[in-house]
N, C-alpha and C. Protein backbone atom coordinates (compact mmCIF):
# COMPACT_ATOMS: atom_id res chain seq x y z
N UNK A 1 -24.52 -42.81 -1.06
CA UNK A 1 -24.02 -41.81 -0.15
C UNK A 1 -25.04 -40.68 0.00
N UNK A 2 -25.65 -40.27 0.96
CA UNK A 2 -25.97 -39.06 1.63
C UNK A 2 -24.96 -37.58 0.85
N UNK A 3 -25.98 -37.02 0.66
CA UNK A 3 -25.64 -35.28 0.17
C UNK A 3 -25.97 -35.03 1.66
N UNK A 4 -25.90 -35.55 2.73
CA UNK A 4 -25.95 -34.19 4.34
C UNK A 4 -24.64 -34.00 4.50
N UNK A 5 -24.50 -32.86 4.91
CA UNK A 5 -22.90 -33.14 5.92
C UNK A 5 -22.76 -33.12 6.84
N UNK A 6 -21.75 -33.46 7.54
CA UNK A 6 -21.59 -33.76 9.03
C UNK A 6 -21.53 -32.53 9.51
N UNK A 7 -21.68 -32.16 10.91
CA UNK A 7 -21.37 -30.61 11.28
C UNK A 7 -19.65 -31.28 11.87
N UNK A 8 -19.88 -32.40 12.09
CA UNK A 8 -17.98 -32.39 12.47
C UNK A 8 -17.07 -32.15 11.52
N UNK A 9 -16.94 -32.37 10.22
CA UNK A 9 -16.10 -32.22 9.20
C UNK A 9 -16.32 -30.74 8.52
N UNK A 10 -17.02 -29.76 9.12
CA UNK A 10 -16.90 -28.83 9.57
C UNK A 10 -16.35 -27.67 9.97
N UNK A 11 -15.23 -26.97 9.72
CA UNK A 11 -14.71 -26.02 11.04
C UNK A 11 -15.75 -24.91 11.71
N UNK A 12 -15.70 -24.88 12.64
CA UNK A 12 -16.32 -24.28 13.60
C UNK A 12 -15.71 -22.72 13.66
N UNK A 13 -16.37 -21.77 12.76
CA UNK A 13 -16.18 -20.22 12.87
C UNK A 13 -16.48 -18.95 13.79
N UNK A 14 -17.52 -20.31 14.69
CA UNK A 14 -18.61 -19.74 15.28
C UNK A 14 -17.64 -18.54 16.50
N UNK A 15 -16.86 -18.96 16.82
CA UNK A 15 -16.01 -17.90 17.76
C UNK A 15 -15.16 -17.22 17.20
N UNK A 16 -14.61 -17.32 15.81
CA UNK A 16 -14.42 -16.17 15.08
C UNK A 16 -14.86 -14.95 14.98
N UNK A 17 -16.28 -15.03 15.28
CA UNK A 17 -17.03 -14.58 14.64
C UNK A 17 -17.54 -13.64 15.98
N UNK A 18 -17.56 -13.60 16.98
CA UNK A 18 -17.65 -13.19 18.46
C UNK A 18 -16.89 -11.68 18.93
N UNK A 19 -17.82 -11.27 19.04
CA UNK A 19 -17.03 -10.04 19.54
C UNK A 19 -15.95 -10.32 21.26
N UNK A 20 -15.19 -9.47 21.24
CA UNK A 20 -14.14 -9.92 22.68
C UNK A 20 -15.29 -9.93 23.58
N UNK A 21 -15.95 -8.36 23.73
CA UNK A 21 -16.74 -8.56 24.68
C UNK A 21 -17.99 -9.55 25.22
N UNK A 22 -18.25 -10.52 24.09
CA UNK A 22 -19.62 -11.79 24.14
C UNK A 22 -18.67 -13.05 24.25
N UNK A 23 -16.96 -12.58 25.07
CA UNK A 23 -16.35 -13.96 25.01
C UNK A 23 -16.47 -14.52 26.29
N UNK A 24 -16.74 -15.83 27.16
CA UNK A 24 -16.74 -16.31 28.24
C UNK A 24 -15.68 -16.11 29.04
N UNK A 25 -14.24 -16.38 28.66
CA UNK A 25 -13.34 -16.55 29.13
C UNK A 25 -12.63 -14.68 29.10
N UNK A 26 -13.18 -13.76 28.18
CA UNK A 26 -13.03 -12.69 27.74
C UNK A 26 -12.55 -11.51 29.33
N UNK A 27 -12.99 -12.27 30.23
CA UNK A 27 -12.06 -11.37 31.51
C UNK A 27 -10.79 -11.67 32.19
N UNK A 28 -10.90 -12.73 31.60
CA UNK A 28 -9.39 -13.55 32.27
C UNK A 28 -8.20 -12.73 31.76
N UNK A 29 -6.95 -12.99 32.19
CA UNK A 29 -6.07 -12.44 32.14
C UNK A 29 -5.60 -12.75 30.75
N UNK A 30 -4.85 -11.74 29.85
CA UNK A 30 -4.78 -12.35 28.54
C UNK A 30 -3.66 -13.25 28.44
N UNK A 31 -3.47 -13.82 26.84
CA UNK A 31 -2.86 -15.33 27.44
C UNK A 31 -0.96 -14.42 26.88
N UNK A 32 -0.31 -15.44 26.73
CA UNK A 32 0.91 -15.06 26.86
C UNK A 32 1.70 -14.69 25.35
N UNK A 33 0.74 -15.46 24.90
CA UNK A 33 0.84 -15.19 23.04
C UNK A 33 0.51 -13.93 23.00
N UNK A 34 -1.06 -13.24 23.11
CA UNK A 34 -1.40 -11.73 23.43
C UNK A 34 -0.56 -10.62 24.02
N UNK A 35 0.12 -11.43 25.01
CA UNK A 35 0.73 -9.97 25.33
C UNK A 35 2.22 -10.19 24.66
N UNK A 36 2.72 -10.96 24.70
CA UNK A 36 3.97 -10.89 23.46
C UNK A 36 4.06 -10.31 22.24
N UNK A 37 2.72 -10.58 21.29
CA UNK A 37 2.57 -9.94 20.29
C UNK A 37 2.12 -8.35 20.78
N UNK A 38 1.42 -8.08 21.65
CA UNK A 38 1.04 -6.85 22.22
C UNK A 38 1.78 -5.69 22.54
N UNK A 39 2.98 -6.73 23.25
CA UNK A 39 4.29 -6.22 23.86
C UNK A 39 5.29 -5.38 22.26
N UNK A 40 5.04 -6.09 21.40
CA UNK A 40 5.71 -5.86 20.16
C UNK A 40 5.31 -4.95 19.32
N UNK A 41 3.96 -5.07 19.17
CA UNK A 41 2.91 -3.81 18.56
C UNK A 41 3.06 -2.53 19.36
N UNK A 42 3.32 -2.20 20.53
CA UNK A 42 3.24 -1.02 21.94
C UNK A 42 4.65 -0.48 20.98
N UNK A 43 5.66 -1.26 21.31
CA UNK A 43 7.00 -1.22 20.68
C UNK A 43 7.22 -0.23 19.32
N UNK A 44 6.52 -1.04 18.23
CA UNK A 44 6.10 -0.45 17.15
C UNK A 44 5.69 0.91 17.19
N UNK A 45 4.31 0.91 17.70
CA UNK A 45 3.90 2.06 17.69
C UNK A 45 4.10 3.69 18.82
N UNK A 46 4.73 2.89 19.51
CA UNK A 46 5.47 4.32 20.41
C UNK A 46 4.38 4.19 22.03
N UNK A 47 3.76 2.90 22.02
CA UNK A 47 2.82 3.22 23.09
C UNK A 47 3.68 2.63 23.98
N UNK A 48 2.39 2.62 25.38
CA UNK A 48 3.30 1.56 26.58
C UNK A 48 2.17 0.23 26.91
N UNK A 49 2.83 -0.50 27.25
CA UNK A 49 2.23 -2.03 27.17
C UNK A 49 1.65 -1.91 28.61
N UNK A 50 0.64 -2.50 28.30
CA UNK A 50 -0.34 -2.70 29.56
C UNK A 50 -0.28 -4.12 30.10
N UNK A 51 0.44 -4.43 30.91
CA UNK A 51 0.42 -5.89 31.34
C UNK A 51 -0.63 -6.55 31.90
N UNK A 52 -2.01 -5.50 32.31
CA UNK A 52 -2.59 -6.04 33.18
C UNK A 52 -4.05 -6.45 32.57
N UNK A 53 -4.32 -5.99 31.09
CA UNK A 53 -5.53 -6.28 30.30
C UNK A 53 -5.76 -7.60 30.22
N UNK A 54 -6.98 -7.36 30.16
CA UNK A 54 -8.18 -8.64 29.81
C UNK A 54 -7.93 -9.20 28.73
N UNK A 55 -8.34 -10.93 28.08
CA UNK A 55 -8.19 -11.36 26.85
C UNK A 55 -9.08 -10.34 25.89
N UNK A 56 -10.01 -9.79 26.09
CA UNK A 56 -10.67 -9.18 25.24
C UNK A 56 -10.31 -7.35 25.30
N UNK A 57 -9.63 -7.42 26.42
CA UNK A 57 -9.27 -5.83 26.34
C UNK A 57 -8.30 -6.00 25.13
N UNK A 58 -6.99 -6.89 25.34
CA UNK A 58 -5.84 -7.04 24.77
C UNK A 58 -6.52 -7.38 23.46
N UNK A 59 -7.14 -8.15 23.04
CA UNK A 59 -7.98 -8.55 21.28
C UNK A 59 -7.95 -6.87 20.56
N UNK A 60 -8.97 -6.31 21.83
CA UNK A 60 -9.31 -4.68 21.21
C UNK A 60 -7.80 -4.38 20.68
N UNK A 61 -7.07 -4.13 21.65
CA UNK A 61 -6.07 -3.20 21.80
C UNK A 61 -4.67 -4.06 20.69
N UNK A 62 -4.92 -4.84 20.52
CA UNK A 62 -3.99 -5.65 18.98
C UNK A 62 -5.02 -5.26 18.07
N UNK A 63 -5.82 -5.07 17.58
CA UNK A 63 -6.71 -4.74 16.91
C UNK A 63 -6.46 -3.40 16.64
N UNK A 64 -6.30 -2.38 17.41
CA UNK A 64 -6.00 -0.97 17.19
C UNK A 64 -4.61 -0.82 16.75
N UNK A 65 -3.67 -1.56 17.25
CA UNK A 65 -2.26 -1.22 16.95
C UNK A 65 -1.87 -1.93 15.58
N UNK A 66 -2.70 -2.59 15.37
CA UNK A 66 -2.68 -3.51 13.97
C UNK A 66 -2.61 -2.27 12.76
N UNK A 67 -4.25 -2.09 13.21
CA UNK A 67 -4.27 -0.63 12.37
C UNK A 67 -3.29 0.33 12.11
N UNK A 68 -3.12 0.89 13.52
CA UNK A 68 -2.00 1.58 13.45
C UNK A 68 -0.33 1.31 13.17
N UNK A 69 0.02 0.06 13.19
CA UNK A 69 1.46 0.32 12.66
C UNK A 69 1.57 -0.64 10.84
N UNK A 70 0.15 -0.97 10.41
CA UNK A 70 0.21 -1.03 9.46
C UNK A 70 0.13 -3.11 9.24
N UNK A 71 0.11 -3.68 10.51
CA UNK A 71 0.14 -4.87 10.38
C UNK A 71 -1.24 -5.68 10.20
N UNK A 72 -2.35 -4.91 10.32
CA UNK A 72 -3.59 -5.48 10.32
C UNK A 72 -3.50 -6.34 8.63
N UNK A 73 -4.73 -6.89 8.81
CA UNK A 73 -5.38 -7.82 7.40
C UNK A 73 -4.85 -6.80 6.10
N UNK A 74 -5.35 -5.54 6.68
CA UNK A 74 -5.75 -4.65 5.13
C UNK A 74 -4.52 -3.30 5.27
N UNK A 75 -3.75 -3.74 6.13
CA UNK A 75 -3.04 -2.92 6.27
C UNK A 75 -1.51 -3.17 5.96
């Protein structure tokens, strides 16, 4: 047996890893998961939901409310 590894057996982090703004698809309208959870975080935190953001506006803006109502990674 070969010590190489496959890059398929693999997971692919590589768009993890991407800022919203270096995303291709990153102007499109965000998807419906985003603004549901979005819709819920606004809720939380006393804001108002923006229906009309970008996938990568909406990334930012779950990203901030994460922070702020305490649901982020470290929060």
């Amino acid at each position: 047996m070969s010590d190489t590894k496959n890059p398929a057996d693999e997971p692919d982090n590589s768009n993890l890893e991407k800022a919203p703004k270096n995303w291709t698809t990153g102007d499109e309208a965000m998807t419906g998961a985003q603004a549901s959870y979005l819709q819920t975080l606004c809720e939380e935190a006393g804001e108002t939901f923006d229906e009309n953001l970008t996938k990568a506006e909406a990334s930012k803006k779950i990203d901030e409310l994460q922070n702020k109502t305490g649901r982020g990674e470290n929060g």
